[in-house]
Protein backbone atom coordinates (compact mmCIF):
# COMPACT_ATOMS: atom_id res chain seq x y z
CA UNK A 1 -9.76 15.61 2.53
CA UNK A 2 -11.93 13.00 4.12
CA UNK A 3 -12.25 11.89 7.88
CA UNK A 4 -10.48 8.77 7.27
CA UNK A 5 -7.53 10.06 5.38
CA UNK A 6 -7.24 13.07 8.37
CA UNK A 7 -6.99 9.86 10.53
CA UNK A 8 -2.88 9.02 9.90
CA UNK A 9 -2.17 13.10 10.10
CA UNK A 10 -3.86 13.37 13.18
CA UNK A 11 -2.66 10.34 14.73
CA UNK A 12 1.07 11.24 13.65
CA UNK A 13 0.65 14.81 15.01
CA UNK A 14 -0.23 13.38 18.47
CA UNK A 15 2.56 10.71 18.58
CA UNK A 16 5.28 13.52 17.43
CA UNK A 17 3.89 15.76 20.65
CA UNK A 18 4.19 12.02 22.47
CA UNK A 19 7.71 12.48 21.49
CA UNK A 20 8.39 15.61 22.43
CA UNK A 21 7.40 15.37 25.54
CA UNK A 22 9.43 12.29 26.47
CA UNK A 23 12.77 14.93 25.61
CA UNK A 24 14.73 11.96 24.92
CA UNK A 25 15.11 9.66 21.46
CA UNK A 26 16.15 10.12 18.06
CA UNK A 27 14.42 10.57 14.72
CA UNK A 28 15.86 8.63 11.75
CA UNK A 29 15.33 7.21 8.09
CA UNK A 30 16.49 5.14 5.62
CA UNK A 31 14.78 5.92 2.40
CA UNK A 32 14.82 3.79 -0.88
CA UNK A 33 14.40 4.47 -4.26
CA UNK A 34 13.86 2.19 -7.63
CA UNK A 35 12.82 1.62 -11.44
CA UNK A 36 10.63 -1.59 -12.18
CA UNK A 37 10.00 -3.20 -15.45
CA UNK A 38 6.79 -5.37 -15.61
CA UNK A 39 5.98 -7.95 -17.81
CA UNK A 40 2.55 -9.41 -17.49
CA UNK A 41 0.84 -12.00 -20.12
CA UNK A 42 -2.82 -11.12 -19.07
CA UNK A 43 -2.28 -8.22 -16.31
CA UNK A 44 -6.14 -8.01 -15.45
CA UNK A 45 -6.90 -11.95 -15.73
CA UNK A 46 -9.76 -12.00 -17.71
CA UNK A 47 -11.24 -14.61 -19.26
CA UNK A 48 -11.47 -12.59 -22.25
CA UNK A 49 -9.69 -11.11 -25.32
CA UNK A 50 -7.15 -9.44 -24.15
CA UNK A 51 -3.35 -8.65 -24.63
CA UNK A 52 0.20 -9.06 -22.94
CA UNK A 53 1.48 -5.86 -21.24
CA UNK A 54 4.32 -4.22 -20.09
CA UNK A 55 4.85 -1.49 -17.31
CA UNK A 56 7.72 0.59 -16.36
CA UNK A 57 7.31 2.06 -12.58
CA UNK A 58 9.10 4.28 -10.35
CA UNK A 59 9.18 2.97 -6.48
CA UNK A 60 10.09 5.02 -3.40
CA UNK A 61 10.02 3.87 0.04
CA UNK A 62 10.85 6.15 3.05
CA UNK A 63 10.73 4.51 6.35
CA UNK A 64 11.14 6.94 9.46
CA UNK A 65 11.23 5.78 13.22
CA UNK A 66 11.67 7.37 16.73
CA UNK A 67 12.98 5.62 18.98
CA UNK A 68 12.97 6.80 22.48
CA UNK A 69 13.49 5.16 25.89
CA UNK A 70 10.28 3.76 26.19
CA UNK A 71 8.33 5.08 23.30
CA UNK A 72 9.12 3.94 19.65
CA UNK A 73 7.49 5.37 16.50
CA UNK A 74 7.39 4.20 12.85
CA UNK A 75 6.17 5.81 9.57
CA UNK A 76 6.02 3.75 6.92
CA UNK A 77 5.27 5.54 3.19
CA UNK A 78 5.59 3.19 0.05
CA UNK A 79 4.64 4.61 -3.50
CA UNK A 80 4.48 3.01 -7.14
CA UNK A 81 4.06 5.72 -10.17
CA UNK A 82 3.67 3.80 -13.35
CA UNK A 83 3.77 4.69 -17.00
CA UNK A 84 0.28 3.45 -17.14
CA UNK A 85 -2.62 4.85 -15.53
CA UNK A 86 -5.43 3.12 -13.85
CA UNK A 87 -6.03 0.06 -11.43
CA UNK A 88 -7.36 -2.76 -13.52
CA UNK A 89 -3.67 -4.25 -13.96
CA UNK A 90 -1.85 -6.60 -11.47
CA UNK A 91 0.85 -4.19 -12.02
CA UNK A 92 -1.08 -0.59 -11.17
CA UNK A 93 -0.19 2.41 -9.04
CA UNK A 94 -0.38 1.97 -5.31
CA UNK A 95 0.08 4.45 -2.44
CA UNK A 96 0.56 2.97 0.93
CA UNK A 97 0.91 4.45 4.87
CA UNK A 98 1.19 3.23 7.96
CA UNK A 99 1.70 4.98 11.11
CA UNK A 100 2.18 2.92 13.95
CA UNK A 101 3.63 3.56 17.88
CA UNK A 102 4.76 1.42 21.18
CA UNK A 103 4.54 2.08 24.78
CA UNK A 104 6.25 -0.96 26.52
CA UNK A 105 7.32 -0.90 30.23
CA UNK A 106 8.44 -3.92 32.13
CA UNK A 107 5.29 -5.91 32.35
CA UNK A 108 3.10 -4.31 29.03
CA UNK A 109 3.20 -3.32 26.00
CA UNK A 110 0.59 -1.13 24.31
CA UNK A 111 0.83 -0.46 20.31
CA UNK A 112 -1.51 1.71 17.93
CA UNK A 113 -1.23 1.71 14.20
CA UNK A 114 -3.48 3.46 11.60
CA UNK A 115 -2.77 3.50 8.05
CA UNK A 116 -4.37 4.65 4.27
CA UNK A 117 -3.90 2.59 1.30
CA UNK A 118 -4.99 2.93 -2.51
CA UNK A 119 -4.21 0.40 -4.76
CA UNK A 120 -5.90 -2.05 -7.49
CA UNK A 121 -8.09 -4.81 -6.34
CA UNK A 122 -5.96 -7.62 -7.81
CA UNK A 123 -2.96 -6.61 -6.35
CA UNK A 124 -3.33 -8.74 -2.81
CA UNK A 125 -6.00 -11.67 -3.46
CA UNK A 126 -6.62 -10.96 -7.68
CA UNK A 127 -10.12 -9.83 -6.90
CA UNK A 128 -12.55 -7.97 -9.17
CA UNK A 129 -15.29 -6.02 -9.81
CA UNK A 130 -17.05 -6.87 -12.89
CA UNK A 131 -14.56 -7.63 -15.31
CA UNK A 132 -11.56 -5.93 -14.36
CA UNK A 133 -9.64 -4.86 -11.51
CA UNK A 134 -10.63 -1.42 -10.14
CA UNK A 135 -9.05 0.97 -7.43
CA UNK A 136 -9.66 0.08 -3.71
CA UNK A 137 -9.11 2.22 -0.92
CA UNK A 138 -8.56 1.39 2.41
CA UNK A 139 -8.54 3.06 5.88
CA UNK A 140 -7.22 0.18 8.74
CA UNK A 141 -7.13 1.33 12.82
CA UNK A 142 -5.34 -1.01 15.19
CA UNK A 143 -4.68 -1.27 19.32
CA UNK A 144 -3.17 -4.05 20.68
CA UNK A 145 -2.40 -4.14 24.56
CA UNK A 146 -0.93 -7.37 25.90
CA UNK A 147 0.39 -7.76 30.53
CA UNK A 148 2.38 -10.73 31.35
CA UNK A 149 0.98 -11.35 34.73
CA UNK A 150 3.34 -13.44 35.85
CA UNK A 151 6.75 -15.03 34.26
CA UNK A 152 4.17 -17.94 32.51
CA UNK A 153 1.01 -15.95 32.03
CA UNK A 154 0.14 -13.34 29.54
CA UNK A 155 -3.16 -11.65 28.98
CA UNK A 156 -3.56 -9.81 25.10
CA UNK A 157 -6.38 -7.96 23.70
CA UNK A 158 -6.52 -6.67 20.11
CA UNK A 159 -9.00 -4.05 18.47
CA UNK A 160 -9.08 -3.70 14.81
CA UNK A 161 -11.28 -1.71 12.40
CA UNK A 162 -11.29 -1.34 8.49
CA UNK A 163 -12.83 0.37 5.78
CA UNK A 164 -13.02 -0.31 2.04
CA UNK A 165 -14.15 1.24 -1.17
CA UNK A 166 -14.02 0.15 -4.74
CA UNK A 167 -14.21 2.24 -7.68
CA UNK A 168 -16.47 1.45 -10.27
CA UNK A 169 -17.41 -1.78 -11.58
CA UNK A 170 -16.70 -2.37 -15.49
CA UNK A 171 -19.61 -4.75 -16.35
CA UNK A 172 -21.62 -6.51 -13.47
CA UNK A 173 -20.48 -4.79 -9.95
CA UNK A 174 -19.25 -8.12 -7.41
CA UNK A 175 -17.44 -6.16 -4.97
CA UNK A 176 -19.25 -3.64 -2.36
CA UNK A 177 -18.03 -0.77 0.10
CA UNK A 178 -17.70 -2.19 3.32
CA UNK A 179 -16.04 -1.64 6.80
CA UNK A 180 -15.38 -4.53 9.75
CA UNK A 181 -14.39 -4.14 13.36
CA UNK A 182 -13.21 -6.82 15.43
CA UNK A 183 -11.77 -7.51 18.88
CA UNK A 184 -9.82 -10.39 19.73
CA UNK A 185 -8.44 -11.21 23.21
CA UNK A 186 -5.97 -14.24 24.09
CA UNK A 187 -4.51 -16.44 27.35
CA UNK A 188 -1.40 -17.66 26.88
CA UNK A 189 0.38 -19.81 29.30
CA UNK A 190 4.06 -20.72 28.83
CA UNK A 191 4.11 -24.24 29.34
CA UNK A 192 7.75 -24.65 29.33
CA UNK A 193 10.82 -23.42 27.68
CA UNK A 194 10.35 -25.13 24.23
CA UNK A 195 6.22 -24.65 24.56
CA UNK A 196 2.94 -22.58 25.10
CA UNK A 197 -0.40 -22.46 24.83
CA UNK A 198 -2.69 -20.18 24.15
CA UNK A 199 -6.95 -19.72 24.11
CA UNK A 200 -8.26 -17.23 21.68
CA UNK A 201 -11.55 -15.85 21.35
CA UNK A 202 -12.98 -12.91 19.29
CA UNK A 203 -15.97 -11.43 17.71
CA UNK A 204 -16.54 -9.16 14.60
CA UNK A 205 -18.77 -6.96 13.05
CA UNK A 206 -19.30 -6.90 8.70
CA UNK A 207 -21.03 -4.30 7.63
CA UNK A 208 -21.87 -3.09 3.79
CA UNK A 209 -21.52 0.96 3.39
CA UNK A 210 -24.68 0.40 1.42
CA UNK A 211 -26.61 -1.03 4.58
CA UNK A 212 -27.70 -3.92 2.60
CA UNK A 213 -26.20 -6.47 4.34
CA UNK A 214 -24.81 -7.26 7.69
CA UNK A 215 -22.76 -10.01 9.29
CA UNK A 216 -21.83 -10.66 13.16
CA UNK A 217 -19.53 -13.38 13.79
CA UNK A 218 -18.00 -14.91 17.10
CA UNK A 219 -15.16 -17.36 17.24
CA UNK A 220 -12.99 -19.35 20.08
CA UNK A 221 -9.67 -21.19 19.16
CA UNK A 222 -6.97 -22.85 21.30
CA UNK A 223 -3.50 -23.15 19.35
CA UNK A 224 0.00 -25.32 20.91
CA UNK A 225 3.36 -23.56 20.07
CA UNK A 226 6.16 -25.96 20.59
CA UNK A 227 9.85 -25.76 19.25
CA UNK A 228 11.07 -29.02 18.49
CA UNK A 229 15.02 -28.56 18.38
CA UNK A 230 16.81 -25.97 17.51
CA UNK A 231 15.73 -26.03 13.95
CA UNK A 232 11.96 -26.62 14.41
CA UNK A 233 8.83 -25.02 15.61
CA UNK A 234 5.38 -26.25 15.08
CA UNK A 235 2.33 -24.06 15.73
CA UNK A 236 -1.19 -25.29 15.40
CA UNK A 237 -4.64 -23.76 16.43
CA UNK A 238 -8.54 -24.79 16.06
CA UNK A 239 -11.62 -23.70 16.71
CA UNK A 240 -14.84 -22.96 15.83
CA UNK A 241 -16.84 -19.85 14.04
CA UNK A 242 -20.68 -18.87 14.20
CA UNK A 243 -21.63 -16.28 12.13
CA UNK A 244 -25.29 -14.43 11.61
CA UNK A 245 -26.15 -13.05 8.54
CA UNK A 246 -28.93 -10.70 7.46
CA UNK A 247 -29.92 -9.07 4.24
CA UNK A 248 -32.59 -6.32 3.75
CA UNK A 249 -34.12 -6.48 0.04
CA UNK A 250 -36.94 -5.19 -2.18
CA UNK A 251 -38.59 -8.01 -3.63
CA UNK A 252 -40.72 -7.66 -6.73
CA UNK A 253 -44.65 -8.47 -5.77
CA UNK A 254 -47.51 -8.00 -7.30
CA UNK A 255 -49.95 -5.55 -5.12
CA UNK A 256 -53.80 -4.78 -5.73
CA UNK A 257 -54.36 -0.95 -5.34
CA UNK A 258 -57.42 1.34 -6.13
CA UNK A 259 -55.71 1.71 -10.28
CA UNK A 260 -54.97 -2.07 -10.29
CA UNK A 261 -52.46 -4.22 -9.66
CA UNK A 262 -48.87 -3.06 -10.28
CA UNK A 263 -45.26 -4.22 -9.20
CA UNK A 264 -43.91 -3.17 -6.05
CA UNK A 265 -40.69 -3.48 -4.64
CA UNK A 266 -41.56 -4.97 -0.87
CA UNK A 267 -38.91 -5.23 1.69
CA UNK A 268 -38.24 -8.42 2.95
CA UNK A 269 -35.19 -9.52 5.50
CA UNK A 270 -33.07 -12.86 5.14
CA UNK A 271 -30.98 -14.17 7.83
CA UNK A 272 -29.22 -17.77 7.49
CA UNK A 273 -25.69 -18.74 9.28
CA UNK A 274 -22.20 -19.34 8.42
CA UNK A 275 -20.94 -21.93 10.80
CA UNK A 276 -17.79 -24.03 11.17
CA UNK A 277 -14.73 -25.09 12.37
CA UNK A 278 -10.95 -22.74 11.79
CA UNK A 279 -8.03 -23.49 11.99
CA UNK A 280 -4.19 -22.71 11.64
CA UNK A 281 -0.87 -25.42 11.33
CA UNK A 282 2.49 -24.23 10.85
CA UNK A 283 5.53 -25.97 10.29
CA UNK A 284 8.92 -23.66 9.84
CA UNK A 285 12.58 -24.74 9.81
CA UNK A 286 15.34 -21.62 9.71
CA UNK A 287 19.14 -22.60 9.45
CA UNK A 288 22.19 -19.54 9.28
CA UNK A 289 21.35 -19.61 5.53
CA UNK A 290 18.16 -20.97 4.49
CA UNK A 291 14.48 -21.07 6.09
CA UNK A 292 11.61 -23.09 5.29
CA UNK A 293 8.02 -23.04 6.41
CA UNK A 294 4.82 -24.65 5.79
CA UNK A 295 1.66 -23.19 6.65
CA UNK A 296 -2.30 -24.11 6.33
CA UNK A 297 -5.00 -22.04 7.47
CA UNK A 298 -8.77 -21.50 7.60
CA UNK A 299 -10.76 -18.52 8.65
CA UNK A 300 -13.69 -15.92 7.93
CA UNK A 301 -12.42 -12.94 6.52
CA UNK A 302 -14.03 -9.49 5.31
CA UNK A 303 -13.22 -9.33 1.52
CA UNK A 304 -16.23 -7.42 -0.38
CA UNK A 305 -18.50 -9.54 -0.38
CA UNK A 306 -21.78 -9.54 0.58
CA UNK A 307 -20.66 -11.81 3.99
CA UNK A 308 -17.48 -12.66 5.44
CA UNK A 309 -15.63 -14.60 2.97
CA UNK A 310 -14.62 -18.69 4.08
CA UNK A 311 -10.69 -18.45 2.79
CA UNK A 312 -8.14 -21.65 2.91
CA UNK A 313 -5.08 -20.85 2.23
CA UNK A 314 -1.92 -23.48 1.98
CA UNK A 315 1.57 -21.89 1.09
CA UNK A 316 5.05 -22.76 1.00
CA UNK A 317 7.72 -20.33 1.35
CA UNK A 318 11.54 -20.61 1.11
CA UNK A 319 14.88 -18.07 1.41
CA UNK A 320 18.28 -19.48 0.34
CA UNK A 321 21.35 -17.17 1.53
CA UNK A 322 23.57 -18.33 -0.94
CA UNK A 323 26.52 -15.34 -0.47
CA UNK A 324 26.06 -12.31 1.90
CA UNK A 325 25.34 -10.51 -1.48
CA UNK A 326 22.90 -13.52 -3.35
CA UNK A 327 19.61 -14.29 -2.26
CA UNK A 328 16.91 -16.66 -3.57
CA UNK A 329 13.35 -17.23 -2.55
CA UNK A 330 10.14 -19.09 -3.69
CA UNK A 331 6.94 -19.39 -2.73
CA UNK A 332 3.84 -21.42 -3.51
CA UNK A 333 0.49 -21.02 -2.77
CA UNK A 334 -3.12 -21.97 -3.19
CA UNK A 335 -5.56 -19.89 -1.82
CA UNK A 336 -9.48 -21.01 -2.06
CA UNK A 337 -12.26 -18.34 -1.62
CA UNK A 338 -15.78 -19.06 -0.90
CA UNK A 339 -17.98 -15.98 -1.41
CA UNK A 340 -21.04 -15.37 -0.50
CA UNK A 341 -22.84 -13.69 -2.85
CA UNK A 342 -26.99 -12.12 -2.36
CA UNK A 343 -29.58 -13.90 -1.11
CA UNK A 344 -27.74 -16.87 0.28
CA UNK A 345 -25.60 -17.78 -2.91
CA UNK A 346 -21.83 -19.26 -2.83
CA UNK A 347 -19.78 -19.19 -5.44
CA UNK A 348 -15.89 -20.55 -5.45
CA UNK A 349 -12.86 -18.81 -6.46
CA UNK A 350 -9.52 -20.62 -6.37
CA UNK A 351 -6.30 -18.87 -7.03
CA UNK A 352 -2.54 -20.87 -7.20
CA UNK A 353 0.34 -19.00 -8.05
CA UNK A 354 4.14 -19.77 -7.67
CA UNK A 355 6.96 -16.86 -7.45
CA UNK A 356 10.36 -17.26 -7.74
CA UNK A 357 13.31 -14.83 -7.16
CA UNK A 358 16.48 -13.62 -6.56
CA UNK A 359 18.08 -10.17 -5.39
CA UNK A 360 21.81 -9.33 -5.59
CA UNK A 361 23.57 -6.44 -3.59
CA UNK A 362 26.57 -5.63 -5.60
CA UNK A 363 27.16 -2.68 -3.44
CA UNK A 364 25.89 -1.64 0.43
CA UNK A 365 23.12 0.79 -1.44
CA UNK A 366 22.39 -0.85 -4.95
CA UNK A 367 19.89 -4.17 -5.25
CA UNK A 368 19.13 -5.84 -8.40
CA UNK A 369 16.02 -8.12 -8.34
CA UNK A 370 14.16 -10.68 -10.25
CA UNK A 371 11.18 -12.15 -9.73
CA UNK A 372 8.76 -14.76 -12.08
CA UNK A 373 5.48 -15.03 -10.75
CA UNK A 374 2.88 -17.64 -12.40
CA UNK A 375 -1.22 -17.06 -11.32
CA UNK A 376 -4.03 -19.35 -12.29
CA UNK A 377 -7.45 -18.96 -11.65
CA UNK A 378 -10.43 -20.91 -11.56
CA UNK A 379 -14.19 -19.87 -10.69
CA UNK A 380 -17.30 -20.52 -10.32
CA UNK A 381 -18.84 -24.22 -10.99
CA UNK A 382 -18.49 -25.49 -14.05
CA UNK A 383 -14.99 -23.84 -13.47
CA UNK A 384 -13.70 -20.88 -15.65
CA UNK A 385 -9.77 -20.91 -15.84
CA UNK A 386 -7.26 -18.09 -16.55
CA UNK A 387 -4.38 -17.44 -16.45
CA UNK A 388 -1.21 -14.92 -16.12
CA UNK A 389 2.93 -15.18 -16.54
CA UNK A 390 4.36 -12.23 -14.35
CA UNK A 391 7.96 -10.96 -14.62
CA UNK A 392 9.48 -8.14 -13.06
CA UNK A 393 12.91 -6.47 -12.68
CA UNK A 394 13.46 -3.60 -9.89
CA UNK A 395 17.02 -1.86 -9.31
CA UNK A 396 16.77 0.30 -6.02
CA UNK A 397 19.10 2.52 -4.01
CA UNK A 398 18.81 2.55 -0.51
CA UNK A 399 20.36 5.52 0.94
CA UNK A 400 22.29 5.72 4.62
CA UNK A 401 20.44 5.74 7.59
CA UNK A 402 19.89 9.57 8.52
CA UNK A 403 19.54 10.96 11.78
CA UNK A 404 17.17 13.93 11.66
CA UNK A 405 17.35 16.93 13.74
């Protein structure tokens, strides 16, 4: 077992002693279990020869919490066991944990979370390595610690580290290892009952496990929260991003020696910048049965890429209560990467996909649900499109919550 997967053990071990000591809370859990059935028209979108697909998969999701008088713990497994092995599929195994606990008293609150993930590279953002999707594993660390100073004024800091690795690349490798702290502290003053404001600032660190590449990256951003009625909120943020990038290289030069001349790898390191502005609007409207928001963003994100990837993102998402039992909801959303590949080259991925679906509870354990997901894709410059028709049906039983002893 490796140090990062010891990480969630070792972190649950010391929140259960946590618990102990405080003598006082309960341990519970409310597991679920379900079948899938998958349907995907090109599960690995390539632009290639390739063939429709269907999956059968058996989900299980066991959420556990402690709740105490001041002290609350989650643990939060999720598994997917398909018929079909491997991760180049949108539709591939996945293995998720996360293991978070709160401290709050009257004036703070202090929250850690660590958690161990292994799925396929397309199943978040559709990225891949080579040609295909491969298996990515992830190890994520979190502390956030926010003290209202006074009834107006609160003071938050947040630490965050991750760490990625691919499997192998089929064809050309365009993803690479990589791990990315950051801390991020924020001011927010309550400006009045209906609105606040707060000032962000932050600064990462992007590194490549290979030690190829590096990027360090600094940011401020002030944001206005204000609810309108009692329908409405708006929320919207800017601010500005400096990043400084370097690259360490061989480059082939020819070199006179004693024998001759001969080709020599000579190391050489690049730096150039990744400046400009991010930002983040929000519109949302929630009613007793149906919710709407809409929601643009820009921001610098790690994604396994030689630098911090530039990502725009523009969604719509909608629920529609229609019976305590029916439920509908849709989303659409257009997501535009910019990547920056070696040596200073930027190449553009943009990925739109809209997902419909519905879930009906005929009884208080069973859930039938239906979703219809469409993804295209377009990259690079002359753009390459593809394409991929999703549909899947999942029946799942949650069981009772449980009280454990």
């Amino acid at each position: 077992m490796t140090r990062g997967q010891w990480a969630p053990l070792c972190f649950l071990a010391v929140a259960m002693c946590a618990a102990e000591a405080s003598r006082a809370g309960v341990w519970g859990t409310q597991p679920v279990v379900g079948l899938s059935g998958d349907y995907s028209s090109n599960p690995a979108l390539l632009n290639l020869p390739h063939s429709a697909q269907t999956d059968a998969a058996a989900l299980l999701d066991a959420p556990t919490t402690y709740q105490g008088d001041e002290f609350k713990l989650s643990i939060l497994p999720q598994l997917r066991v398909s018929d079909r092995r491997g991760y180049s599929s949108i539709d591939s195994d996945y293995a998720h944990l996360l293991v978070s606990g709160e401290f709050d008293t009257e004036r703070s609150a202090l929250s850690l979370s660590v958690g161990a993930d292994r799925d396929s590279s397309l199943y978040r953002d559709y990225l891949t390595n080579g040609t295909a999707g491969v298996r990515r594993d992830t190890g994520t660390a979190d502390v956030d610690w926010s003290r209202r100073w006074t009834e107006r004024l609160k003071f938050a800091v947040d630490t965050s580290a991750v760490r990625v690795r691919f499997g192998s690349a089929a064809g050309t490798p365009t993803l690479t290892d990589y791990q990315y702290y950051a801390v991020k502290p924020t001011i927010t003053w309550k400006q009045s009952e209906a609105g606040e404001i707060d000032l962000a600032a932050g600064a990462g660190r992007y590194d490549s496990l290979d030690r190829t590449t590096e990027s360090r990256s600094e940011y401020a951003q002030l944001g206005y929260t204000r609810k309108l009625n009692e329908l409405w909120t708006l929320s919207a943020a800017a601010g500005y991003v400096h990043a400084l990038n370097r690259e360490d290289l061989a480059v082939p030069t020819l070199v006179i020696t004693p024998s001759g001349p001969v080709i020599q790898g000579v190391a050489r390191r690049l730096r150039f910048s990744q400046t400009g502005a991010v930002y983040s609007a929000s519109l949302i409207r929630r009613m007793e049965r149906f919710s709407v928001s809409v929601q643009a963003t820009r921001q610098l994100m790690p994604s396994g890429f030689a630098f911090l990837t530039r990502e725009d993102t523009y969604e719509i998402d909608w629920s529609y209560q229609k019976t305590d039992r029916l439920t509908f909801n849709g989303a659409l959303r257009r997501i535009k990467y910019q990547n920056p590949a070696a040596q200073g080259f930027v190449y553009d991925v943009t990925v739109s996909n809209v997902n419909l679906s519905a879930s009906y509870r005929w009884t208080p354990h069973w859930t039938a649900a239906l979703a219809v997901t469409r993804v295209l894709e377009h990259v690079g410059s002359p753009a390459i499109a593809v394409a991929a028709s999703n549909v899947s049906l999942t029946l799942s039983r949650q069981f009772g919550w449980s009280q454990l002893p």
